[in-house]
PDB file of N, CA and C in Angstrom:
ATOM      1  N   UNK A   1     108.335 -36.167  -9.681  1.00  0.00           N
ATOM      2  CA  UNK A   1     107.793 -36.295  -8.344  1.00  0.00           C
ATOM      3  C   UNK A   1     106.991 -35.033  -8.025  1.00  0.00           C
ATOM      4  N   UNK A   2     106.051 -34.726  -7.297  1.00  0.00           N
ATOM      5  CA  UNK A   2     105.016 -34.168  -7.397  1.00  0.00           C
ATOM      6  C   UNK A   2     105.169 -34.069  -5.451  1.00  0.00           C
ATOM      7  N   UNK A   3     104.822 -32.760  -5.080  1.00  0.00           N
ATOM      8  CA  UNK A   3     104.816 -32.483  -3.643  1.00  0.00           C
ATOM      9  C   UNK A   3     103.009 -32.110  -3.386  1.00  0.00           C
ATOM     10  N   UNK A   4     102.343 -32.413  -2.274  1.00  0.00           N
ATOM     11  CA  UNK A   4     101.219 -32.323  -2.136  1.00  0.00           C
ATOM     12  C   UNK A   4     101.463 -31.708  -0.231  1.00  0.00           C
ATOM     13  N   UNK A   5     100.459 -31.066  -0.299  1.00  0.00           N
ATOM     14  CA  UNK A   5     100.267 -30.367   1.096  1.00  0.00           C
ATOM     15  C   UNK A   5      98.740 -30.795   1.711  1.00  0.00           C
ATOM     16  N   UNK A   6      98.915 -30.505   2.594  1.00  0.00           N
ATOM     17  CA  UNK A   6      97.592 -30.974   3.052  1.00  0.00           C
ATOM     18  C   UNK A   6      97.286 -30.250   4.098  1.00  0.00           C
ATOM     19  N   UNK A   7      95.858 -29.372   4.102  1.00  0.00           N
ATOM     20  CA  UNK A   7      95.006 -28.453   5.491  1.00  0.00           C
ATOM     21  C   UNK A   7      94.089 -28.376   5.597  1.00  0.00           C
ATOM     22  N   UNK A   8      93.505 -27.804   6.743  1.00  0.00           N
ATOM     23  CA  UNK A   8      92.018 -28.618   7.540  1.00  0.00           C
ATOM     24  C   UNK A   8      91.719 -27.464   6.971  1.00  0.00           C
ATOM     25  N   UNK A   9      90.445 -27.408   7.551  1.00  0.00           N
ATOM     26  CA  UNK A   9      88.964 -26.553   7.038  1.00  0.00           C
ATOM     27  C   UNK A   9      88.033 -27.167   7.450  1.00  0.00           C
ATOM     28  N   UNK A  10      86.927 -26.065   7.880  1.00  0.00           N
ATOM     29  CA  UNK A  10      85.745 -26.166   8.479  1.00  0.00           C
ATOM     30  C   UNK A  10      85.110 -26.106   7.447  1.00  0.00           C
ATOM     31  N   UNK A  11      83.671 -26.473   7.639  1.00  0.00           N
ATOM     32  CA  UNK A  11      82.265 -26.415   6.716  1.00  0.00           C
ATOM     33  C   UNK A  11      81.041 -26.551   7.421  1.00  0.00           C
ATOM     34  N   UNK A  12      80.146 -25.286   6.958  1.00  0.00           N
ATOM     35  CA  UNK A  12      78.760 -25.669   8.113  1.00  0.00           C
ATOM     36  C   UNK A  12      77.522 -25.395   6.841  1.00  0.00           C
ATOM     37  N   UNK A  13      76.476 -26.196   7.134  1.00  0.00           N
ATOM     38  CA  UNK A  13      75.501 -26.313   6.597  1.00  0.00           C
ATOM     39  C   UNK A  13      74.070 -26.548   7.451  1.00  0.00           C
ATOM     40  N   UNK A  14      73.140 -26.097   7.056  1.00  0.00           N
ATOM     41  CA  UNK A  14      72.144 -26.469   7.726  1.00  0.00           C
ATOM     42  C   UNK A  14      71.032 -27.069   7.437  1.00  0.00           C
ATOM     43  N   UNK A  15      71.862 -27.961   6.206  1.00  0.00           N
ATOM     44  CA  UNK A  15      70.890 -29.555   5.661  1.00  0.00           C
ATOM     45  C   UNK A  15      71.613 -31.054   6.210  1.00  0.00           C
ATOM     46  N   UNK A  16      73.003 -30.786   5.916  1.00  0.00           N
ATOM     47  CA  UNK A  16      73.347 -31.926   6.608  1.00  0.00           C
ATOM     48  C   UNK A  16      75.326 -31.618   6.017  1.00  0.00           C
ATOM     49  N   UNK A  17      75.818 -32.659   6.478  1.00  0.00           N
ATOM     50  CA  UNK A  17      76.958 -33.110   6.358  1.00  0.00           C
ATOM     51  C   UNK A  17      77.741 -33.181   4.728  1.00  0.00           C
ATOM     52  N   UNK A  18      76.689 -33.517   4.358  1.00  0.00           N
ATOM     53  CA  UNK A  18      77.528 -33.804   2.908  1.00  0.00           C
ATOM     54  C   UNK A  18      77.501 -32.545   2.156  1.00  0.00           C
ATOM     55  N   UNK A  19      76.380 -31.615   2.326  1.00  0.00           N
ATOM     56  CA  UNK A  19      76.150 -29.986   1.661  1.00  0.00           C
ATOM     57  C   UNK A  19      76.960 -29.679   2.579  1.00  0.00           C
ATOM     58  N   UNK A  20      77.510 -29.746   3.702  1.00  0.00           N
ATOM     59  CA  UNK A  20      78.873 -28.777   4.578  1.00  0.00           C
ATOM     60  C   UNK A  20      79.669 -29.265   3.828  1.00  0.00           C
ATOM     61  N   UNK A  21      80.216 -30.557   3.681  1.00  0.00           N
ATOM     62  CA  UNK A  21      81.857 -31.033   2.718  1.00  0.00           C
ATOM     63  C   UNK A  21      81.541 -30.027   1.383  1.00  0.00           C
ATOM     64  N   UNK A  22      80.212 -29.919   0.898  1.00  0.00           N
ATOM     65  CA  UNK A  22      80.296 -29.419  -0.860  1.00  0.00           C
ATOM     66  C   UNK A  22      81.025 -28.117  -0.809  1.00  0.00           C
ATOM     67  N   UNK A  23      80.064 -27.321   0.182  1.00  0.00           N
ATOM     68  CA  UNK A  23      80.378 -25.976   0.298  1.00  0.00           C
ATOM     69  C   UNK A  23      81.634 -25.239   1.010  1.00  0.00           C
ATOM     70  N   UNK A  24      81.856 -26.498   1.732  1.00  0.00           N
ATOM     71  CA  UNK A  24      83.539 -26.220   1.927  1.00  0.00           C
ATOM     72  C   UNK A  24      84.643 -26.765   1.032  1.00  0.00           C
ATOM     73  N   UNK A  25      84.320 -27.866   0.204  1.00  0.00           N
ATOM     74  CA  UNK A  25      85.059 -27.404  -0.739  1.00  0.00           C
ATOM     75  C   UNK A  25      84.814 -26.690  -2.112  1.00  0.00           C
ATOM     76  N   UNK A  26      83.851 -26.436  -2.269  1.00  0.00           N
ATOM     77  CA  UNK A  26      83.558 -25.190  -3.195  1.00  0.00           C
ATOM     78  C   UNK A  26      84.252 -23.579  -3.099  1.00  0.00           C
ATOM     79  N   UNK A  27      84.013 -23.306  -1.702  1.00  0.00           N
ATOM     80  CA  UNK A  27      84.521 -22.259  -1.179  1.00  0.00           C
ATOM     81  C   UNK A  27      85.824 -22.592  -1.219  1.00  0.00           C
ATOM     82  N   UNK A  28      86.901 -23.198  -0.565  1.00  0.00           N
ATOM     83  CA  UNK A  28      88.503 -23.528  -0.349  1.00  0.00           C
ATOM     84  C   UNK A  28      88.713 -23.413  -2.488  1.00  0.00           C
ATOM     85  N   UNK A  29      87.816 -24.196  -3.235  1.00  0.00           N
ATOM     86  CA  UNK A  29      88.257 -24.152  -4.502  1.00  0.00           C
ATOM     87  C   UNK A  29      88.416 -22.850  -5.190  1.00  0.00           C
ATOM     88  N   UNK A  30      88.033 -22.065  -4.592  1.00  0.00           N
ATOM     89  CA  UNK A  30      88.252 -20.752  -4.896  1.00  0.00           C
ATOM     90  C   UNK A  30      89.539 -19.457  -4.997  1.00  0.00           C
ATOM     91  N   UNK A  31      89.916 -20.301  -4.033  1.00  0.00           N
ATOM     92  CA  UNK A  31      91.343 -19.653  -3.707  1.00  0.00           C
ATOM     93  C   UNK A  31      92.081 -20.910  -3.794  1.00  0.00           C
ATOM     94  N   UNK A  32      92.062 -22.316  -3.841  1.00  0.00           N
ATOM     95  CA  UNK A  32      93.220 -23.011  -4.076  1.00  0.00           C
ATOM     96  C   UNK A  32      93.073 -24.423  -5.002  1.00  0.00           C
ATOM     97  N   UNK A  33      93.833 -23.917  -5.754  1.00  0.00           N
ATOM     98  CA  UNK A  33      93.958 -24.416  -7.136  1.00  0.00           C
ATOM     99  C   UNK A  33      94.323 -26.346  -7.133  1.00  0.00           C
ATOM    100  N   UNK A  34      93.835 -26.775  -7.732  1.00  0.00           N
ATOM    101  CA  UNK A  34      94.375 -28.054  -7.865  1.00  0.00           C
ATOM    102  C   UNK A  34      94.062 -29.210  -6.549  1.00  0.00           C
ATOM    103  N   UNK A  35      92.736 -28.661  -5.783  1.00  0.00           N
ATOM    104  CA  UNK A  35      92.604 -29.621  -4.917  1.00  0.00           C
ATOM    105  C   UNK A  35      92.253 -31.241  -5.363  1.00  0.00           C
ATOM    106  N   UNK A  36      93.265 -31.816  -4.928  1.00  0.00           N
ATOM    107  CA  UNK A  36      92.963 -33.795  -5.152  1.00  0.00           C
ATOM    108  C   UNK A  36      92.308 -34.506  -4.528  1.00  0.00           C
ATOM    109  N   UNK A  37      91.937 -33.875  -3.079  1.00  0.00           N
ATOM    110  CA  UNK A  37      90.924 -35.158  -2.328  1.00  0.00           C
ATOM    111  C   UNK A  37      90.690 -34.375  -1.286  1.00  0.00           C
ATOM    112  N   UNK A  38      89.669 -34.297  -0.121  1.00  0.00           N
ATOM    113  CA  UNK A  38      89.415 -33.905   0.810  1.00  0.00           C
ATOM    114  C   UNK A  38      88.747 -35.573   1.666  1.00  0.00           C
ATOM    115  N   UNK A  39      89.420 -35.538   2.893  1.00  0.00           N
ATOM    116  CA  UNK A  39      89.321 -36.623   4.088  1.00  0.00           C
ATOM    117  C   UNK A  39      88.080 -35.639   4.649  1.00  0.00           C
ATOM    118  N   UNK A  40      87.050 -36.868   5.653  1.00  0.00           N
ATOM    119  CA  UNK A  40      86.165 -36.055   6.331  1.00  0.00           C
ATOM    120  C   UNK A  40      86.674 -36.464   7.741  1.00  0.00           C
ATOM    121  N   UNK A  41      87.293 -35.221   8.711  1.00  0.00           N
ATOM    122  CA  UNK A  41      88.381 -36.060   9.837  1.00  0.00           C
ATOM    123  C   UNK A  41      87.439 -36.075  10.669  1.00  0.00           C
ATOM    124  N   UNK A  42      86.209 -35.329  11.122  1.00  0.00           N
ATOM    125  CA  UNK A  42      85.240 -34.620  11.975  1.00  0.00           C
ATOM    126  C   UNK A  42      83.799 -34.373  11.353  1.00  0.00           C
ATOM    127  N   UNK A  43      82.788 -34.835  12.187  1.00  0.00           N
ATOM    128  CA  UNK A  43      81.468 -34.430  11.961  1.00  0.00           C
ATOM    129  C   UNK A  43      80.804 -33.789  13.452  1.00  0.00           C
ATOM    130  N   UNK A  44      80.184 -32.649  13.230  1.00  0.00           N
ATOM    131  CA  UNK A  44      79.723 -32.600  14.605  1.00  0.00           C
ATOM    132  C   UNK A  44      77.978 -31.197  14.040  1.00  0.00           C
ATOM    133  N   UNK A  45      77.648 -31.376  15.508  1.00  0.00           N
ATOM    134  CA  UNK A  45      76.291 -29.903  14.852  1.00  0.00           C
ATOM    135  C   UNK A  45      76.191 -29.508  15.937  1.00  0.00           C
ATOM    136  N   UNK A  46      75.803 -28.184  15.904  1.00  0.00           N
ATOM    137  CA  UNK A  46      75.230 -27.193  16.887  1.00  0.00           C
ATOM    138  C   UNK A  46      73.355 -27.641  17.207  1.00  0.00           C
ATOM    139  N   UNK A  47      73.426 -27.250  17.983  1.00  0.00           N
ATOM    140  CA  UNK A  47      71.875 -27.581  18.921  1.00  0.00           C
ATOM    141  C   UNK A  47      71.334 -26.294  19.605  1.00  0.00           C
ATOM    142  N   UNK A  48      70.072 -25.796  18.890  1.00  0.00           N
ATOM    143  CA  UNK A  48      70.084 -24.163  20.051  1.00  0.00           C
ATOM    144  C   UNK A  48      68.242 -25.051  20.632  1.00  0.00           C
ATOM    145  N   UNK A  49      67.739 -25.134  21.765  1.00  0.00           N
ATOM    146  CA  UNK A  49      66.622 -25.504  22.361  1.00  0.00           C
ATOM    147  C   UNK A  49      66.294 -26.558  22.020  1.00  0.00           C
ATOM    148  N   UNK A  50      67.422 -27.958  22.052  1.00  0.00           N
ATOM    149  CA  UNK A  50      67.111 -29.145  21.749  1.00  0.00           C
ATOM    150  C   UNK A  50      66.545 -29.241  20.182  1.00  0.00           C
ATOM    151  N   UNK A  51      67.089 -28.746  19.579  1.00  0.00           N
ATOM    152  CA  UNK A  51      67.032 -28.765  18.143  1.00  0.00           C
ATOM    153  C   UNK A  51      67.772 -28.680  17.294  1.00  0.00           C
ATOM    154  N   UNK A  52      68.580 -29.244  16.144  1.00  0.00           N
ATOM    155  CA  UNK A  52      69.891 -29.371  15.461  1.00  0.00           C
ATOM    156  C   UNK A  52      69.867 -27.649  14.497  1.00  0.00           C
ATOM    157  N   UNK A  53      70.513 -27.150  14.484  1.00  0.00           N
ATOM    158  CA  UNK A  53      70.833 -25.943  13.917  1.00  0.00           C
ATOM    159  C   UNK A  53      71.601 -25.794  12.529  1.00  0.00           C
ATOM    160  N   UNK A  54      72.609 -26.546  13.437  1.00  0.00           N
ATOM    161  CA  UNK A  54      74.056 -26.338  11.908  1.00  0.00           C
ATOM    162  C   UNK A  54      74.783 -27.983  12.145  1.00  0.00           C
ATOM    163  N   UNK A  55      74.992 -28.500  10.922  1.00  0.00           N
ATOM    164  CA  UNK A  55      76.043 -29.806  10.277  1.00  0.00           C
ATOM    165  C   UNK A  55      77.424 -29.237  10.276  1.00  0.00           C
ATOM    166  N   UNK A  56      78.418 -29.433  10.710  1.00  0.00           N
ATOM    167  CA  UNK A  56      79.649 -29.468  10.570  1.00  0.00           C
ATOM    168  C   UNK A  56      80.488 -30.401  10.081  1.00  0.00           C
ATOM    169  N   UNK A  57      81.404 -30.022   9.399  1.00  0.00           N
ATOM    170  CA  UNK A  57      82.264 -30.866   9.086  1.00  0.00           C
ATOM    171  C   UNK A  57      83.715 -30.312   8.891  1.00  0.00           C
ATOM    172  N   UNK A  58      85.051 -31.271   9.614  1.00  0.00           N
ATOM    173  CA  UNK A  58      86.457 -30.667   9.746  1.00  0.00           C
ATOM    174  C   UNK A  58      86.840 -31.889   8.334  1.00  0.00           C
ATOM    175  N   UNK A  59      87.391 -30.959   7.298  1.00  0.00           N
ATOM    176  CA  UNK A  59      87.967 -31.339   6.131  1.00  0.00           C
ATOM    177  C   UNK A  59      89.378 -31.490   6.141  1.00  0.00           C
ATOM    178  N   UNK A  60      90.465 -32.663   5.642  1.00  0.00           N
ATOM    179  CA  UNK A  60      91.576 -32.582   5.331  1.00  0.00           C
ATOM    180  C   UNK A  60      91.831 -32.531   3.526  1.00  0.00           C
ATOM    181  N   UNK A  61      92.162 -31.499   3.085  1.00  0.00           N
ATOM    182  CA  UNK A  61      92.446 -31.300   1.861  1.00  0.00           C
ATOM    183  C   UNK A  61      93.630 -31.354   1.264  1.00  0.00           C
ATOM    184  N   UNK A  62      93.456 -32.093   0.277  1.00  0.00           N
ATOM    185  CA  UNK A  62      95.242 -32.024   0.026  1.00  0.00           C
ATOM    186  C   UNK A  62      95.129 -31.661  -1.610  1.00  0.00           C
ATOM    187  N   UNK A  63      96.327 -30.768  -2.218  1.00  0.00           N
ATOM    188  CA  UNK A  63      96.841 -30.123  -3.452  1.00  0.00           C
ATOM    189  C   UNK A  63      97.861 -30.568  -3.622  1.00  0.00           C
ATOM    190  N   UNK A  64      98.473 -29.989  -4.672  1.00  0.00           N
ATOM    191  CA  UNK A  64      99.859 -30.087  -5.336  1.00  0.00           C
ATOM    192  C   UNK A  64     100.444 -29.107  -5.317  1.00  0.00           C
ATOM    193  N   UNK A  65     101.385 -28.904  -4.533  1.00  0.00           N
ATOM    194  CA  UNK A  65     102.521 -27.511  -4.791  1.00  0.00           C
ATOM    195  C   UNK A  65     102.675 -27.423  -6.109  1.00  0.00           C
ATOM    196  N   UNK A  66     102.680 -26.045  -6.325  1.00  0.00           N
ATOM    197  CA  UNK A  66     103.928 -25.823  -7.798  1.00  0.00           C
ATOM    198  C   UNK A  66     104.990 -25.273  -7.614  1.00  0.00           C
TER     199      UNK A  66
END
């Protein structure tokens, strides 16, 4: 039996949504080993003078304890 954890994380990009999921989990893969899936729970963007700025995205990631 196998235990898995699971935690959020942010990601911002300023092409779109799916380069925020990459680079947040690129970055999180860095420090945590053995990630199995990331959920996309949240999408949202910043706007500075009626103009889109930054893609966001709130990640649920889940690993495997050892």
């Amino acid at each position: 039996m196998s235990v898995m954890k699971v935690i959020e994380i942010m990601g911002c990009s300023s092409t779109g949504w799916e380069d925020a999921t990459k680079k947040a989990v690129a970055t999180a893969s860095k420090s945590i080993k053995g990630i199995k899936s990331a959920w996309v729970k949240d999408q949202s963007v910043t706007i500075k003078n009626g103009v889109v700025k930054e893609f966001r995205v709130t990640l649920k990631l889940t690993f495997a304890v050892k």
